[in-house]
N, C-alpha and C. Protein backbone atom coordinates (compact mmCIF):
# COMPACT_ATOMS: atom_id res chain seq x y z
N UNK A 1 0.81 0.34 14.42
CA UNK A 1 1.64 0.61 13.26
C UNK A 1 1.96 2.10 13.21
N UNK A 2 2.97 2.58 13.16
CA UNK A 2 3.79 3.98 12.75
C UNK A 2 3.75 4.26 11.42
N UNK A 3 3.05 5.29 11.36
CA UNK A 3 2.69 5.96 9.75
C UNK A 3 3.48 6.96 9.86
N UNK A 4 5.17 6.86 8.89
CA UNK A 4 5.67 8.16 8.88
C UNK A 4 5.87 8.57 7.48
N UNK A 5 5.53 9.88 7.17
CA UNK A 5 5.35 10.38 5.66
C UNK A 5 6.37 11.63 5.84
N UNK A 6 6.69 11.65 4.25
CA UNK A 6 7.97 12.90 3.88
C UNK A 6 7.03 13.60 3.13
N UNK A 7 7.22 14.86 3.80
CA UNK A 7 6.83 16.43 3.58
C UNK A 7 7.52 16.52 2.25
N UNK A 8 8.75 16.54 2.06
CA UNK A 8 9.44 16.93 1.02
C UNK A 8 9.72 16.19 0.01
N UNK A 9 8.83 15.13 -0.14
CA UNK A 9 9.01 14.41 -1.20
C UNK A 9 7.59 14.71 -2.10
N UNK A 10 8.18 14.36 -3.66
CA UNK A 10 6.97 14.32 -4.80
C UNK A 10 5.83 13.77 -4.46
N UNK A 11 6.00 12.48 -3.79
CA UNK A 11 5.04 11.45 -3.69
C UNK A 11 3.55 12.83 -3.17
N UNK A 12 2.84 12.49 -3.48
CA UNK A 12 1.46 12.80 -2.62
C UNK A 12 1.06 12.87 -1.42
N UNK A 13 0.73 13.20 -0.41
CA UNK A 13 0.84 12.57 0.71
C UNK A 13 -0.08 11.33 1.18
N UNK A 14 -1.51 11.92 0.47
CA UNK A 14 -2.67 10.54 0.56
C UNK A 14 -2.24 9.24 -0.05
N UNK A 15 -0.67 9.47 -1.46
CA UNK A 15 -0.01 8.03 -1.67
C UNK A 15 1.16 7.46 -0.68
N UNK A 16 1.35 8.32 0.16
CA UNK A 16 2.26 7.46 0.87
C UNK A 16 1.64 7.08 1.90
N UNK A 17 0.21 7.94 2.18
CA UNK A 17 0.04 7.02 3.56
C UNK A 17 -1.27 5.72 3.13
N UNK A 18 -1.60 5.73 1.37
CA UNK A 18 -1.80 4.04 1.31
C UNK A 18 -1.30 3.57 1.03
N UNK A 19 0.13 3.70 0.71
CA UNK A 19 1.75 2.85 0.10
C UNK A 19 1.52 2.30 2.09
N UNK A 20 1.74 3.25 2.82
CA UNK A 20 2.27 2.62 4.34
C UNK A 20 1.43 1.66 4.91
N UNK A 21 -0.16 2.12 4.79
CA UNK A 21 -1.21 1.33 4.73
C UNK A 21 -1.47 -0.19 3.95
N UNK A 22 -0.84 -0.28 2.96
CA UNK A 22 -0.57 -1.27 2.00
C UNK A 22 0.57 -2.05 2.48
N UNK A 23 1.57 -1.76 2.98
CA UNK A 23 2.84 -2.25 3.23
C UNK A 23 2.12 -2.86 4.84
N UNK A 24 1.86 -2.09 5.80
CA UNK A 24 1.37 -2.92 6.99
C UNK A 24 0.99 -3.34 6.91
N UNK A 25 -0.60 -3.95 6.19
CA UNK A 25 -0.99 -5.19 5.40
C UNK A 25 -0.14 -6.26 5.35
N UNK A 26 0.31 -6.03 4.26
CA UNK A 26 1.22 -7.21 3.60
C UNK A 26 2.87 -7.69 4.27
N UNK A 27 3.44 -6.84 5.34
CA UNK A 27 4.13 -7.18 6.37
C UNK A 27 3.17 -7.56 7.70
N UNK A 28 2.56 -7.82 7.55
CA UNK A 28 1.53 -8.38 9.06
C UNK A 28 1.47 -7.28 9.65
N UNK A 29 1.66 -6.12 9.97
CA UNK A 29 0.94 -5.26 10.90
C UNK A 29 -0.20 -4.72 11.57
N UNK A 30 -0.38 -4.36 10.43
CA UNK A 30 -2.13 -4.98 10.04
C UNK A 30 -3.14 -6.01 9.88
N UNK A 31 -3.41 -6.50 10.87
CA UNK A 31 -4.53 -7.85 10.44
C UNK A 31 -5.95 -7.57 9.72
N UNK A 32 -6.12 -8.69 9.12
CA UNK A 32 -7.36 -8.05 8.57
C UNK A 32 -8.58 -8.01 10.01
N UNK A 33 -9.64 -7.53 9.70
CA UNK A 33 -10.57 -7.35 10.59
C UNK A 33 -9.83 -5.98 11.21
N UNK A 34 -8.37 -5.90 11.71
CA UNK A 34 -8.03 -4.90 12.26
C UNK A 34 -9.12 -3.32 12.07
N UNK A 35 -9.14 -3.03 13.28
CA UNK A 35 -9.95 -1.47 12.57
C UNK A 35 -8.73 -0.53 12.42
N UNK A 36 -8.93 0.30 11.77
CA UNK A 36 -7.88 1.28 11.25
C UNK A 36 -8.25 2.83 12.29
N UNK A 37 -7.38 4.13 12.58
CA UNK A 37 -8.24 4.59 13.01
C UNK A 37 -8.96 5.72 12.41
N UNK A 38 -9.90 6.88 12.95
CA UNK A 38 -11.23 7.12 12.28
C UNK A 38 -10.36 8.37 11.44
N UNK A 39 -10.87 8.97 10.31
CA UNK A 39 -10.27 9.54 9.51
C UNK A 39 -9.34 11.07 10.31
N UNK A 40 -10.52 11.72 10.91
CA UNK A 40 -10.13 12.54 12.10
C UNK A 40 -8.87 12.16 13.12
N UNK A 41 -8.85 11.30 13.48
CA UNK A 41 -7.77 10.30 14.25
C UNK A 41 -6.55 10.26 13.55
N UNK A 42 -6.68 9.97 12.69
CA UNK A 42 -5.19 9.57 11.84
C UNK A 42 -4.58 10.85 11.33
N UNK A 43 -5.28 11.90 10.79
CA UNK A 43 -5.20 13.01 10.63
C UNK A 43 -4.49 13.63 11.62
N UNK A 44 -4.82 13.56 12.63
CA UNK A 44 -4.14 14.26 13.94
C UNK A 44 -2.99 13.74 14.11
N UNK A 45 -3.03 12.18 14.48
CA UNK A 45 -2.05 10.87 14.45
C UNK A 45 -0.83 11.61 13.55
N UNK A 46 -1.00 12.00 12.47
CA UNK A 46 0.34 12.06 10.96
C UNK A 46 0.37 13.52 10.82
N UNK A 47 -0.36 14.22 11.29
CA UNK A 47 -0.04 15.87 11.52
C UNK A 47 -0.96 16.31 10.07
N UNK A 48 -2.01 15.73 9.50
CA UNK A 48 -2.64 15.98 8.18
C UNK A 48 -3.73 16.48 8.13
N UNK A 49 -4.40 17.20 6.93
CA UNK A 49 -5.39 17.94 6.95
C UNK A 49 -6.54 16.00 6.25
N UNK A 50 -7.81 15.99 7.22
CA UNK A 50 -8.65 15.10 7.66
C UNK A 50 -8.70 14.93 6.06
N UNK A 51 -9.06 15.35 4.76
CA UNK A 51 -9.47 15.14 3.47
C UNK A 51 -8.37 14.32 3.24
N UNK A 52 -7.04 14.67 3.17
CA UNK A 52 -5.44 13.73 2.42
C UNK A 52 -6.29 12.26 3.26
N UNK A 53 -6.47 12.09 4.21
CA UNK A 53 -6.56 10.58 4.83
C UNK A 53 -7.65 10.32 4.36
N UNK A 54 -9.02 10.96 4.13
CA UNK A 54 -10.11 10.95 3.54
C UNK A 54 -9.86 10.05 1.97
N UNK A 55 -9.08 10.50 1.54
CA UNK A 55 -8.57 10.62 0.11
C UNK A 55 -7.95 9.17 -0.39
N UNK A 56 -7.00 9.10 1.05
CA UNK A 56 -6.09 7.49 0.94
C UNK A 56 -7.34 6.47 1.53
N UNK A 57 -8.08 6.76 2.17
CA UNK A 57 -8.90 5.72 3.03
C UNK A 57 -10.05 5.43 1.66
N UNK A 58 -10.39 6.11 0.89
CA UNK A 58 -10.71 5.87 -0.20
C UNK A 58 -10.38 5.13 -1.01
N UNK A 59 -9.15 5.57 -1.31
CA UNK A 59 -8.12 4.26 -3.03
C UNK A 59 -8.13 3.29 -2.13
N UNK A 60 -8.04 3.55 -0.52
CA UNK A 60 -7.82 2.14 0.02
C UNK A 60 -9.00 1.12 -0.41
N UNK A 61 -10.34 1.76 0.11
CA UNK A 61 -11.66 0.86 -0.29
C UNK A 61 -11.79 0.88 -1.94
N UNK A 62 -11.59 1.25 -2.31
CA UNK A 62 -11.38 1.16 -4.24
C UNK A 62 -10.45 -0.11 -4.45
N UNK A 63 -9.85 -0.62 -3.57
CA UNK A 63 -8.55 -1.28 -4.03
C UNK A 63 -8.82 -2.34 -3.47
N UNK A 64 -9.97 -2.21 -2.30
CA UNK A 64 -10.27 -3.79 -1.53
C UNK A 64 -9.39 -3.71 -0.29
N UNK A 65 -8.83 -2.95 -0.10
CA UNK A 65 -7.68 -3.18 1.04
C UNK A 65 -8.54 -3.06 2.42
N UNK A 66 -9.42 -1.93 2.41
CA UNK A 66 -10.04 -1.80 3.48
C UNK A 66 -11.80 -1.74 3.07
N UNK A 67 -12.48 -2.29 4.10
CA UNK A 67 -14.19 -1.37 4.18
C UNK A 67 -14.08 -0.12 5.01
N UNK A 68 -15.54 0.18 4.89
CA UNK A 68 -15.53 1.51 5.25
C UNK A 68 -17.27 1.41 5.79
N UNK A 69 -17.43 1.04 6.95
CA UNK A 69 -19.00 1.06 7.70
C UNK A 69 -19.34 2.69 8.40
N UNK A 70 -20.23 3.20 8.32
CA UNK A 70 -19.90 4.21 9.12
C UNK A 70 -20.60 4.27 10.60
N UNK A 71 -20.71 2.99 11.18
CA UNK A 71 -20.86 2.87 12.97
C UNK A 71 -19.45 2.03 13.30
N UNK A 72 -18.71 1.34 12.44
CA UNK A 72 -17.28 0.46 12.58
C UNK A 72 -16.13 1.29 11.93
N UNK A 73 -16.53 2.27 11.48
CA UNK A 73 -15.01 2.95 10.68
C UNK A 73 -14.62 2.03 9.44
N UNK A 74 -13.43 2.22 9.32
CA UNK A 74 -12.42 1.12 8.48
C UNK A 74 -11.91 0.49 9.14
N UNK A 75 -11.95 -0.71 8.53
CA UNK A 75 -11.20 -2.05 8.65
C UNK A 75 -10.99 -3.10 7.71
N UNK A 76 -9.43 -3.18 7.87
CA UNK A 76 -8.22 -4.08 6.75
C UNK A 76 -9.40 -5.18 6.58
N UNK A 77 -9.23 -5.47 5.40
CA UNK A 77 -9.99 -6.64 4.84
C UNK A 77 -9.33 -6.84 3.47
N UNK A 78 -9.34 -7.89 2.82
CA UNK A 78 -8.52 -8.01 1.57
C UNK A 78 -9.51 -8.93 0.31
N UNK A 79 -9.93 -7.99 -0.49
CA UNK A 79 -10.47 -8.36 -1.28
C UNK A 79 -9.86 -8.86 -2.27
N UNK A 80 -10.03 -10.06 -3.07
CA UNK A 80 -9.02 -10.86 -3.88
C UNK A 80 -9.46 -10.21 -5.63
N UNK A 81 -8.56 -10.01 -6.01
CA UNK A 81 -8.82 -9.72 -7.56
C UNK A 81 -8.30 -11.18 -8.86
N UNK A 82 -9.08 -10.94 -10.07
CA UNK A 82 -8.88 -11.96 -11.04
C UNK A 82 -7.36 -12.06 -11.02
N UNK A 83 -7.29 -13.29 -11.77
CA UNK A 83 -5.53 -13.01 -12.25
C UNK A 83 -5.81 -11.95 -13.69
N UNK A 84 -6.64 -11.61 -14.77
CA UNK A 84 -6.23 -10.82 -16.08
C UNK A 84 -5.96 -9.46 -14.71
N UNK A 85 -6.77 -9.31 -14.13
CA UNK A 85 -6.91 -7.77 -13.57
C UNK A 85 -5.80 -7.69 -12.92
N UNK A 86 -5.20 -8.75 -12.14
CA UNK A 86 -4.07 -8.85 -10.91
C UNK A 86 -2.60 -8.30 -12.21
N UNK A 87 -2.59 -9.22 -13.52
CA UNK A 87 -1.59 -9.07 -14.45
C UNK A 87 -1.88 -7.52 -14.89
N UNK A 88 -2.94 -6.97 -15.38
CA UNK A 88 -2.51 -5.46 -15.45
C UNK A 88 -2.19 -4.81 -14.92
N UNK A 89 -2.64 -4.17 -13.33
CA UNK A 89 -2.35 -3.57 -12.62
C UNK A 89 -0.96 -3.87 -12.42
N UNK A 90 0.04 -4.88 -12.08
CA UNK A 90 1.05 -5.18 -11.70
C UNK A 90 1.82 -4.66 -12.89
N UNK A 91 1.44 -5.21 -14.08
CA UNK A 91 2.25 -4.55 -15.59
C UNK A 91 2.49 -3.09 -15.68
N UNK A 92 1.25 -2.20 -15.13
CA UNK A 92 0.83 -0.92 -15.46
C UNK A 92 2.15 -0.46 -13.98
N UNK A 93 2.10 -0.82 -13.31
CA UNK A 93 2.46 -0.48 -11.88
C UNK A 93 4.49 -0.39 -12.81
N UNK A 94 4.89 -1.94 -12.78
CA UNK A 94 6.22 -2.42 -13.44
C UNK A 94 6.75 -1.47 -14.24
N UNK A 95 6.06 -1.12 -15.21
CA UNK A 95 6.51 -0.12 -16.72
C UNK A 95 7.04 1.00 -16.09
N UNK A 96 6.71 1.57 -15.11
CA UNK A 96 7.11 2.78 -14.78
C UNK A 96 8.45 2.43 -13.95
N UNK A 97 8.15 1.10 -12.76
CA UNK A 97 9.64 1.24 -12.30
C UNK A 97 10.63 0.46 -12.88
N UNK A 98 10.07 -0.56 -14.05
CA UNK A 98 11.09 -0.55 -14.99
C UNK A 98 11.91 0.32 -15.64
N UNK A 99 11.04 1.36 -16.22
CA UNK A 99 11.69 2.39 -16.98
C UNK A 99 12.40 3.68 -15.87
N UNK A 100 11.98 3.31 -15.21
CA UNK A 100 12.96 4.37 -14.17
C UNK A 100 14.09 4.01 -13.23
N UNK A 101 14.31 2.36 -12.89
CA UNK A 101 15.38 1.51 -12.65
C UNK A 101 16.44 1.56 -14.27
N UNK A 102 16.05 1.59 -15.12
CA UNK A 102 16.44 1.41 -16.20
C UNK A 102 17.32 2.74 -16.60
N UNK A 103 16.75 3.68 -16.58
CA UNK A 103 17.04 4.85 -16.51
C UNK A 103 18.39 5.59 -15.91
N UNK A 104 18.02 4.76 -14.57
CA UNK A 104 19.12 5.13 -13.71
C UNK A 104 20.76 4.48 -13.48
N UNK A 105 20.11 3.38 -14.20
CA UNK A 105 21.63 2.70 -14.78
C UNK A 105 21.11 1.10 -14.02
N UNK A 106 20.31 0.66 -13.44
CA UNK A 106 19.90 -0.42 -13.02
C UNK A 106 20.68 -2.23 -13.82
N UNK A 107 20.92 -2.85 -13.99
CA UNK A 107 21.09 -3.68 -14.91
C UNK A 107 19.77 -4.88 -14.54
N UNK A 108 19.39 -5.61 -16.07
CA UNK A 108 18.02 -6.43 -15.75
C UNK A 108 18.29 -7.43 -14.72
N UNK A 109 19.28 -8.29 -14.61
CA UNK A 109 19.51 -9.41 -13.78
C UNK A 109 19.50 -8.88 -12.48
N UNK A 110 20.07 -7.52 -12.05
CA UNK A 110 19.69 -6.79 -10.45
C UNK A 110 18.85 -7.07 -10.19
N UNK A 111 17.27 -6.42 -11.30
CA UNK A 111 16.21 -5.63 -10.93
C UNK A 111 15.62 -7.53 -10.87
N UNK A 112 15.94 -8.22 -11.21
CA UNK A 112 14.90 -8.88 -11.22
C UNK A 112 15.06 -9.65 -10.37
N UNK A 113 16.68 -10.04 -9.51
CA UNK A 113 16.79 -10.79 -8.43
C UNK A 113 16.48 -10.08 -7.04
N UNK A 114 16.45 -8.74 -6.93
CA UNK A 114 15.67 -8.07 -6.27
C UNK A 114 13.82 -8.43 -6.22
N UNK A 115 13.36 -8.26 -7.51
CA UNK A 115 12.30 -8.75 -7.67
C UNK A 115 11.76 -10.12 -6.66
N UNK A 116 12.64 -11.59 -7.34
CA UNK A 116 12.29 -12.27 -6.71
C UNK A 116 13.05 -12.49 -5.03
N UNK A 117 14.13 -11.21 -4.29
CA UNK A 117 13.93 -11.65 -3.38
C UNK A 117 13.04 -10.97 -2.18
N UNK A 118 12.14 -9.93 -3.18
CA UNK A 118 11.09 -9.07 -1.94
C UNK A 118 9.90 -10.22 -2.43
N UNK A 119 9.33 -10.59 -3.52
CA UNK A 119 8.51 -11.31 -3.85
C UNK A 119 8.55 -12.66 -2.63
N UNK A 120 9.51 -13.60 -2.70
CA UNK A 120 9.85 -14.93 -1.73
C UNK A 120 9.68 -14.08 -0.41
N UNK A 121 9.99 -12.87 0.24
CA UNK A 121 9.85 -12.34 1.22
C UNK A 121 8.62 -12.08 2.05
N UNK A 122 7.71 -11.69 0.61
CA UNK A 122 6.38 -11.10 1.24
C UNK A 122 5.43 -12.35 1.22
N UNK A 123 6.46 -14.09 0.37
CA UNK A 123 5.59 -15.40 0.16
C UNK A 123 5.65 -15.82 1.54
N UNK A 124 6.78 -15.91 1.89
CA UNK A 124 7.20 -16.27 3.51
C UNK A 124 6.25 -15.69 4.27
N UNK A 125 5.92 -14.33 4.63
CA UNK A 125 5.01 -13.45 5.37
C UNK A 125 3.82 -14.61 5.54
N UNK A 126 3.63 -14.51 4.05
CA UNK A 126 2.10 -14.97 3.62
C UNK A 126 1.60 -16.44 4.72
N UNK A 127 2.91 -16.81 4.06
CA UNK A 127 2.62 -18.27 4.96
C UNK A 127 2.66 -18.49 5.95
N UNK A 128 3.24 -17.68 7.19
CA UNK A 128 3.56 -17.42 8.12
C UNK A 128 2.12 -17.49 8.84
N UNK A 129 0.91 -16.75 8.18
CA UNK A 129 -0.34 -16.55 8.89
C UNK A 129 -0.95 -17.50 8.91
């Protein structure tokens, strides 16, 4: 998988490279069991100082996306969350790019047939495995 991150964007850099990390996941790039590579590695790999990957390889294991052994490194694994917890996070996540699709002149029937056609997209993926 190709981890490429923008220098010149707001984003964080440790959030875009578990946005990319997250996205290879959930586009199959990533299998689970996959090992990821060692924090030092990826660092070099994306041109980054070893802590930013330190940092994402973290929210990653906070989030279930990955473990973290230290004779196996990391490796994709997907820990399943409740549905109340699955509905906040997703709500908490929404509000913001609601209100900033919204903002920008978005109309609701766009945002939401967009919605369901990355949603049916990433169902297809799913089933695929």
């Amino acid at each position: 998988m190709i981890i490429t991150l923008d220098t010149a964007s707001g984003v964080p850099i440790y959030v875009q490279l578990r946005n990319q990390i997250v996205l290879g996941i959930g586009q199959g790039k990533l299998e689970v069991g996959e090992s990821l590579p060692t924090v030092r590695q990826m660092a070099q790999d994306v041109g980054v100082n070893a802590m930013t990957v330190n940092k994402a390889y973290a929210i990653l294991k906070a989030e279930g996306f990955i473990e973290i052994d230290r004779r196996h490194g990391a490796t994709v694994c997907l820990r399943k969350m409740g549905e109340q917890e699955l509905k906040k996070k997703c709500a908490r996540e929404l509000e913001l790019l609601v209100a900033e699709m919204s903002l920008k002149g978005m109309k609701r029937e766009s945002f939401l047939e967009l919605c369901r056609e990355l949603f049916d997209r990433q169902q297809a993926r799913t089933a695929q495995e």
